[in-house]
PDB file of N, CA and C in Angstrom:
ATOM      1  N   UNK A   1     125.903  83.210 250.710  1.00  0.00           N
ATOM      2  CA  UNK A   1     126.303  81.956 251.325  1.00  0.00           C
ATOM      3  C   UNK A   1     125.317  81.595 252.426  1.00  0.00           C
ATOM      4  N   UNK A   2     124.768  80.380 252.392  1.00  0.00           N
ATOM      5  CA  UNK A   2     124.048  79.667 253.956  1.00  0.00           C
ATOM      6  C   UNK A   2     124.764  79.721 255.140  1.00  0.00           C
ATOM      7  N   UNK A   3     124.535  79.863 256.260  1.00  0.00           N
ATOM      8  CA  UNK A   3     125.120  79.750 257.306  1.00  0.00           C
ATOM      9  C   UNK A   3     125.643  77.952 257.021  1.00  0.00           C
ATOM     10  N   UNK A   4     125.278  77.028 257.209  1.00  0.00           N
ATOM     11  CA  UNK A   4     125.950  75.805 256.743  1.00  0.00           C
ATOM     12  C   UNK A   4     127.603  75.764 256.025  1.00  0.00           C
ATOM     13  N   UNK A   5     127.473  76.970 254.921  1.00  0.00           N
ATOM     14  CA  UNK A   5     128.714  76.444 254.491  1.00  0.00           C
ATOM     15  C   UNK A   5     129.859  77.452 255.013  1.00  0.00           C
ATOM     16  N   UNK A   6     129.154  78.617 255.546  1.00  0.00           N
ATOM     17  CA  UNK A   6     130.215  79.331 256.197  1.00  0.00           C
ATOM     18  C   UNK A   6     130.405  78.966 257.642  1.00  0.00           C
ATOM     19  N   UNK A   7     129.531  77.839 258.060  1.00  0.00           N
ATOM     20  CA  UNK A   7     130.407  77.274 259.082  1.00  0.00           C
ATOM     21  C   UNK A   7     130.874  75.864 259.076  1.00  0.00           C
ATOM     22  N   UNK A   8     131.113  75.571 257.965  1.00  0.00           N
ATOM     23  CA  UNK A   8     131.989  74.331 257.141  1.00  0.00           C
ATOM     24  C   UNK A   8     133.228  75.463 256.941  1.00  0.00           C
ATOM     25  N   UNK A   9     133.044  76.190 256.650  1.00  0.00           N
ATOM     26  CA  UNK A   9     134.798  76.819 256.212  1.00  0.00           C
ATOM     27  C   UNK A   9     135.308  77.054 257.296  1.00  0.00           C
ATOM     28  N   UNK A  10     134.262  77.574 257.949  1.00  0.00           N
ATOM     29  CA  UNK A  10     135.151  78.098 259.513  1.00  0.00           C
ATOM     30  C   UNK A  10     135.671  76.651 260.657  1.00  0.00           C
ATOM     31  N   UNK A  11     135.074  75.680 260.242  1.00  0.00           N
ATOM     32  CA  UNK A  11     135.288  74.337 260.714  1.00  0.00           C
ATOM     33  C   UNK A  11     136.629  73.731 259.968  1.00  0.00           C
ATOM     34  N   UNK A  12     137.191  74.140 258.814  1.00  0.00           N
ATOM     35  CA  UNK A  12     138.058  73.744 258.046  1.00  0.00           C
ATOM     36  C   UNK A  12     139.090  74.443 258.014  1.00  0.00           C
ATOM     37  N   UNK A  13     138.618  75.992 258.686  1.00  0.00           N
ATOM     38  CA  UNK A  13     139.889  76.706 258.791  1.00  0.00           C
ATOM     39  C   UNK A  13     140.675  76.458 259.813  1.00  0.00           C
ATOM     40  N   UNK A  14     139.491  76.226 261.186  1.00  0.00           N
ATOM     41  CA  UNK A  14     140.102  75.936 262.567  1.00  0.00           C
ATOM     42  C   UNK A  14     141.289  74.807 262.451  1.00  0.00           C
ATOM     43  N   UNK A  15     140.716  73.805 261.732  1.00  0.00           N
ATOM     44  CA  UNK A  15     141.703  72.290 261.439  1.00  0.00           C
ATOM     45  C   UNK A  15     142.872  73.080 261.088  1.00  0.00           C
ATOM     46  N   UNK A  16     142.667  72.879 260.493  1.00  0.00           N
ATOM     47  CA  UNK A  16     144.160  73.753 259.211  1.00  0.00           C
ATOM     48  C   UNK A  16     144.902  74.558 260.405  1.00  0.00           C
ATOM     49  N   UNK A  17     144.659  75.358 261.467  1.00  0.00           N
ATOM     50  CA  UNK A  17     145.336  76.315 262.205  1.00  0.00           C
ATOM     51  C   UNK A  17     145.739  75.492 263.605  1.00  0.00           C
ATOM     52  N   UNK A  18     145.068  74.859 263.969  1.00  0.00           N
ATOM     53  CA  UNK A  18     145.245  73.755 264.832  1.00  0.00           C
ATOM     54  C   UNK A  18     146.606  72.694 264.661  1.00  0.00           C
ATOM     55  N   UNK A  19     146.113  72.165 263.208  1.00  0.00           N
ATOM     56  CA  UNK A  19     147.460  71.379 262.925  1.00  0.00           C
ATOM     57  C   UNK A  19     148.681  72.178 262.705  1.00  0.00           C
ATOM     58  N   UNK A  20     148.616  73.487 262.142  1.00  0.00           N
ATOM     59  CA  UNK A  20     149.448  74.396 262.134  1.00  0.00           C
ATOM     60  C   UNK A  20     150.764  74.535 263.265  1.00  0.00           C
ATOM     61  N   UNK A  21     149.721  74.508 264.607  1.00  0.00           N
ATOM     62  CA  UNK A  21     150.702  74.685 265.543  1.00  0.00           C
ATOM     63  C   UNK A  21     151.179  73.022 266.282  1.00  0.00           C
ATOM     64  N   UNK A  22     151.120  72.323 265.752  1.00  0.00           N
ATOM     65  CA  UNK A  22     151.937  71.090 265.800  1.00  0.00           C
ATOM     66  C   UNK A  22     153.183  71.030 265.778  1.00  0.00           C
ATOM     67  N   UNK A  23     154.158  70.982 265.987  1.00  0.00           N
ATOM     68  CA  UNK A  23     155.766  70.640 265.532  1.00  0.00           C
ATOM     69  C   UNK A  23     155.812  69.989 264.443  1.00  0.00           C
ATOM     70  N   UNK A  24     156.501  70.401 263.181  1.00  0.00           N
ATOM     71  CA  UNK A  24     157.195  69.321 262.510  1.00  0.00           C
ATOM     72  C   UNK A  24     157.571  68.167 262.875  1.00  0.00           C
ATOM     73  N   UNK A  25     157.367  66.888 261.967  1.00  0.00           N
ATOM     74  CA  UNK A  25     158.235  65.914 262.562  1.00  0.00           C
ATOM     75  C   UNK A  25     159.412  65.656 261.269  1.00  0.00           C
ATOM     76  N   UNK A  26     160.724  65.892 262.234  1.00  0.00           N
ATOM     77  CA  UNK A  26     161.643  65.570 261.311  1.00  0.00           C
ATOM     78  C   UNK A  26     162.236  64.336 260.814  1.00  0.00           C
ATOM     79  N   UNK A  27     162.477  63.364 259.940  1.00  0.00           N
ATOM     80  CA  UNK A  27     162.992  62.343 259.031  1.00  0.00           C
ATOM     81  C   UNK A  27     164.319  62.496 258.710  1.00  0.00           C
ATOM     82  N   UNK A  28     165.069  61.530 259.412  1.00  0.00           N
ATOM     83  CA  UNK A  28     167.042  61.761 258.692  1.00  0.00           C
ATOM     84  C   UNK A  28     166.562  61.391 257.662  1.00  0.00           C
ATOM     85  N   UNK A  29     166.256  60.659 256.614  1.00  0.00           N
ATOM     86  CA  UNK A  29     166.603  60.471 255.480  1.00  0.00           C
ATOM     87  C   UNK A  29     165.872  61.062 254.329  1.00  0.00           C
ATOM     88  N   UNK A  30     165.262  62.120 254.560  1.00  0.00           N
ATOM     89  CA  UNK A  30     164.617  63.688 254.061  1.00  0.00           C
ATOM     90  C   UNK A  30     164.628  64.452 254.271  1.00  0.00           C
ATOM     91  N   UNK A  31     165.309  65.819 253.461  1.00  0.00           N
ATOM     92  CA  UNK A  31     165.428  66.764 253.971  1.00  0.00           C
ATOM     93  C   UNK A  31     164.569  67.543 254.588  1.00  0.00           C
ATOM     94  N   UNK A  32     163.337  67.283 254.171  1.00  0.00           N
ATOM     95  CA  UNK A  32     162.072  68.167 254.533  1.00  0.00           C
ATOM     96  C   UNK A  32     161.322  67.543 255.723  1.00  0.00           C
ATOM     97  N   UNK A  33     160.791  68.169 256.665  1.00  0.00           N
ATOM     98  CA  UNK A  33     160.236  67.646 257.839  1.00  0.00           C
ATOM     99  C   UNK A  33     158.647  67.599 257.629  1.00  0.00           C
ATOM    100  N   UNK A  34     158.157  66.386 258.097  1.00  0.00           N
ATOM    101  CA  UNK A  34     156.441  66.045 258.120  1.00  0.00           C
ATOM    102  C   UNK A  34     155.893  67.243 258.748  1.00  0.00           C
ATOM    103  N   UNK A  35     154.643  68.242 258.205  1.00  0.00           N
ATOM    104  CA  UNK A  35     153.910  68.573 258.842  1.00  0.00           C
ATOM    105  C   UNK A  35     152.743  68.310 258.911  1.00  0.00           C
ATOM    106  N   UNK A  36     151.994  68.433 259.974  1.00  0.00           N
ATOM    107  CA  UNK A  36     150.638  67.524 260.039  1.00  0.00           C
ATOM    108  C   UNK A  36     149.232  68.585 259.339  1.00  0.00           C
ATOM    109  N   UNK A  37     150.036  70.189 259.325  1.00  0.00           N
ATOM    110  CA  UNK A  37     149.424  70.955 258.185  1.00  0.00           C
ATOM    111  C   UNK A  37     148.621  70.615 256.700  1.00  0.00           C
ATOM    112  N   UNK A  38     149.554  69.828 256.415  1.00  0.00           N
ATOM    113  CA  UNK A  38     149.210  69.365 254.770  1.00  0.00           C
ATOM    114  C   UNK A  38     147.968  67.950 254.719  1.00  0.00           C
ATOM    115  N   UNK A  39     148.081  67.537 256.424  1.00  0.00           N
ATOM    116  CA  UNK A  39     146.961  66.454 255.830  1.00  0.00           C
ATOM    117  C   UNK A  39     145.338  67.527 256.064  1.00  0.00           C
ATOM    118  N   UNK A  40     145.464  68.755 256.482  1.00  0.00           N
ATOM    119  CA  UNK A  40     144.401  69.430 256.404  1.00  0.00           C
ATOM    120  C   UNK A  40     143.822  70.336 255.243  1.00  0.00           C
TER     121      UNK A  40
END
């Protein structure tokens, strides 16, 4: 691997762990609550 893309992953992992610790946002009229996880 290039240094480039292993610090594209490590740039993509940070996101992902970052949004991680966000709160859910919860919706009455869904049971399941938004996490901002999944837009990463």
């Amino acid at each position: 691997m290039k240094i480039r893309e292993v610090t594209e992953i490590a740039l993509m992992t940070a996101v992902i762990i970052v949004l991680g610790l966000i709160p859910p946002i919860p919706l009455g009229f869904i049971p399941v609550p938004i996490v901002l996880q999944n837009l990463g």
